[in-house]
Protein backbone atom coordinates (compact mmCIF):
# COMPACT_ATOMS: atom_id res chain seq x y z
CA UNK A 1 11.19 48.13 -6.71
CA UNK A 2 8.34 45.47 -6.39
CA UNK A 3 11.17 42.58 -7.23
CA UNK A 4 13.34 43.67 -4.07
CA UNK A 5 10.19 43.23 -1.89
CA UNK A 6 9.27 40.27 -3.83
CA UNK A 7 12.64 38.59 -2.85
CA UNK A 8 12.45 38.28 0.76
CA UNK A 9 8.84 37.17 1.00
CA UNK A 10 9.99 34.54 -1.59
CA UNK A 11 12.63 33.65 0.63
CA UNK A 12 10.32 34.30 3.64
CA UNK A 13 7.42 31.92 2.36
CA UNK A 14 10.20 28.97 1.54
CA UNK A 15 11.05 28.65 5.13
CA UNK A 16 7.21 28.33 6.10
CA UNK A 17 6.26 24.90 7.36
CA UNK A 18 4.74 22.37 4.82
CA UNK A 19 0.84 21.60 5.39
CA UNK A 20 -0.09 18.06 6.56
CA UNK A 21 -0.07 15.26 3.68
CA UNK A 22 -3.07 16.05 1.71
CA UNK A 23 -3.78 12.08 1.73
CA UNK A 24 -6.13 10.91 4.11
CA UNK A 25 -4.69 7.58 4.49
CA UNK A 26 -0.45 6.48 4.10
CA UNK A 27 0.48 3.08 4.35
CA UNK A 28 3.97 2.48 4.96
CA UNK A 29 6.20 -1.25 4.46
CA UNK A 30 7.85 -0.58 7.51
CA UNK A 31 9.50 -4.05 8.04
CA UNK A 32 9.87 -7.55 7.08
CA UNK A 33 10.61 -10.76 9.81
CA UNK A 34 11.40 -14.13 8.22
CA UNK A 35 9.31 -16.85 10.44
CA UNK A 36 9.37 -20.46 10.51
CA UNK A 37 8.29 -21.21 6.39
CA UNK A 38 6.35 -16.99 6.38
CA UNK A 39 7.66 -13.90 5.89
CA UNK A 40 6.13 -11.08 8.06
CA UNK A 41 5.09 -8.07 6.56
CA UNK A 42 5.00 -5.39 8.94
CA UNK A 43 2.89 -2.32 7.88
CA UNK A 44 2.12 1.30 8.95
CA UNK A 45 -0.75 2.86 8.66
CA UNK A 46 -1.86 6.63 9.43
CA UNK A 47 -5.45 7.98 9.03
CA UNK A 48 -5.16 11.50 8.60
CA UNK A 49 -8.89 11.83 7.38
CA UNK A 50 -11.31 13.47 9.64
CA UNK A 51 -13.35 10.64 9.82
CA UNK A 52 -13.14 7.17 11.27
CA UNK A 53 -12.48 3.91 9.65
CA UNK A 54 -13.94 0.96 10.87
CA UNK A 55 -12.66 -1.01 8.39
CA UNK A 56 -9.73 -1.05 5.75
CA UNK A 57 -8.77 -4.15 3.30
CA UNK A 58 -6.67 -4.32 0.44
CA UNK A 59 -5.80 -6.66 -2.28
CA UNK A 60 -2.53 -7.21 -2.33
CA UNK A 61 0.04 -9.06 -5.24
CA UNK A 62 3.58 -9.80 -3.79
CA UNK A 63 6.12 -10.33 -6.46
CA UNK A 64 9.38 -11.97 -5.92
CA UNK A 65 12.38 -10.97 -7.02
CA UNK A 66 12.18 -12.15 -10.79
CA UNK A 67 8.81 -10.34 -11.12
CA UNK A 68 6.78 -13.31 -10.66
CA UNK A 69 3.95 -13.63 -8.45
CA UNK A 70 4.25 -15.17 -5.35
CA UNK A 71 1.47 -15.00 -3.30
CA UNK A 72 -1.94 -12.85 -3.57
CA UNK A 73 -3.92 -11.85 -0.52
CA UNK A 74 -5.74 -9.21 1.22
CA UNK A 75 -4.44 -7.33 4.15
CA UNK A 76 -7.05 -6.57 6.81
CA UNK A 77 -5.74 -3.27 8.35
CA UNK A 78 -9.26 -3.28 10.67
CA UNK A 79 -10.19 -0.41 12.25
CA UNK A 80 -8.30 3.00 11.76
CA UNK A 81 -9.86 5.76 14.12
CA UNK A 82 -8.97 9.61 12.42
CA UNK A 83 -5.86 11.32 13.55
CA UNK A 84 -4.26 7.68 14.74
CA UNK A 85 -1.44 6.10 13.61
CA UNK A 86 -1.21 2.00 13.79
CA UNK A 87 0.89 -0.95 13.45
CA UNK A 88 -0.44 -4.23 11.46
CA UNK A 89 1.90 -7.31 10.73
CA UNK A 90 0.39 -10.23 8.44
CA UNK A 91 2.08 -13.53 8.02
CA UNK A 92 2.42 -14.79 4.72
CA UNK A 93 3.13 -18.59 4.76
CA UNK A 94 5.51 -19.54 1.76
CA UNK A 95 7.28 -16.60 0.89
CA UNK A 96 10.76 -16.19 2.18
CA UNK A 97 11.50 -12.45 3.10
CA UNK A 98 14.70 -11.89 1.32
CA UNK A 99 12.84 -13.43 -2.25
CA UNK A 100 10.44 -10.88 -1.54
CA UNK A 101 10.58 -8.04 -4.31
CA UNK A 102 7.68 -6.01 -4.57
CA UNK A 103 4.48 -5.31 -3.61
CA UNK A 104 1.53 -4.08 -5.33
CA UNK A 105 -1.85 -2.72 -3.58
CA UNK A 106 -4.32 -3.68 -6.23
CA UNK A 107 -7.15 -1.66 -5.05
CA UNK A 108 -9.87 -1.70 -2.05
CA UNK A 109 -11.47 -4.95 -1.38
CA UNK A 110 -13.38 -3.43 1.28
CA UNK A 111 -13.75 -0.29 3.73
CA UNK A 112 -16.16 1.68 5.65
CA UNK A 113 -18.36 3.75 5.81
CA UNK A 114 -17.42 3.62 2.49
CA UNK A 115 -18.37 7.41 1.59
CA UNK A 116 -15.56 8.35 4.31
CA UNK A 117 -12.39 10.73 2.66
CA UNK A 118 -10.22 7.58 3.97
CA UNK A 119 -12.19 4.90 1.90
CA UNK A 120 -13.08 7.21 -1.55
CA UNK A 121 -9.73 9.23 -2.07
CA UNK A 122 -6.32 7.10 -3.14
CA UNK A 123 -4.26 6.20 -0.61
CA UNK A 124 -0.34 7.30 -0.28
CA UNK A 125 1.91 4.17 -0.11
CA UNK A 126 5.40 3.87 0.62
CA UNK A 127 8.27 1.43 1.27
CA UNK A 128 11.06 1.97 4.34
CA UNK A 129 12.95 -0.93 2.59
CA UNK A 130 15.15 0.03 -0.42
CA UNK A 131 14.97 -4.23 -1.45
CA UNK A 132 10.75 -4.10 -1.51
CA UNK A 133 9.31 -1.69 -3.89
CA UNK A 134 5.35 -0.76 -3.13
CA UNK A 135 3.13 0.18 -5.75
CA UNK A 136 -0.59 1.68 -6.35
């Protein structure tokens, strides 16, 4: 008897709507835009903590396609108030777009206040592009 009841809610509780992410910050590789001798790297970025960030910078390794690196630098996402989504673009100079393989967030350079969930918990990264893999 209790597995015919259990059915149903089963079924019931699988067509529930999923929770928010669980991570307080995503960063997405939304887009790349060759420029005159630079790629542009076009990122992303969603605060879903409850708090604030007044600042957000990463260290970042792009590899090109062969696995070597091509360029290291940190990406200055600035401010990202809670609850806001926003759109950051960084030029790199000497990297052509379609050499451009992968890129890996090395860690935090820099973010506050740095006890914020934003700044102490990992963030979720992601890639729109199947050609640019993003790693953590």
């Amino acid at each position: 008897m209790a597995s015919r009841l259990l059915t149903p809610l089963i079924c019931l509780g699988l067509s529930l709507p999923l929770p928010a992410s669980a991570d307080p910050v995503r960063l997405e590789l939304n887009a790349l835009h060759p420029r005159d001798g630079a790629c542009q790297l076009v990122f992303v970025a969603q605060n879903d903590a409850e708090a604030d960030l007044s600042r957000l910078v990463l260290e970042s390794v792009l590899f090109d396609r062969t696995g070597g690196v091509a360029a290291l630098t940190l990406l200055d996402l600035q401010d990202l108030p809670a609850g806001h989504m926003r759109v950051r673009s960084f030029e790199i100079n000497g990297l052509a777009c379609d050499g451009l393989g992968r890129v890996l967030i090395n860690g935090v350079n820099d973010c506050a206040p740095a006890d914020a969930e934003g700044c102490t918990e990992a963030l979720a990264i992601t890639s729109r592009l199947d050609a640019v893999e993003v790693l953590q």
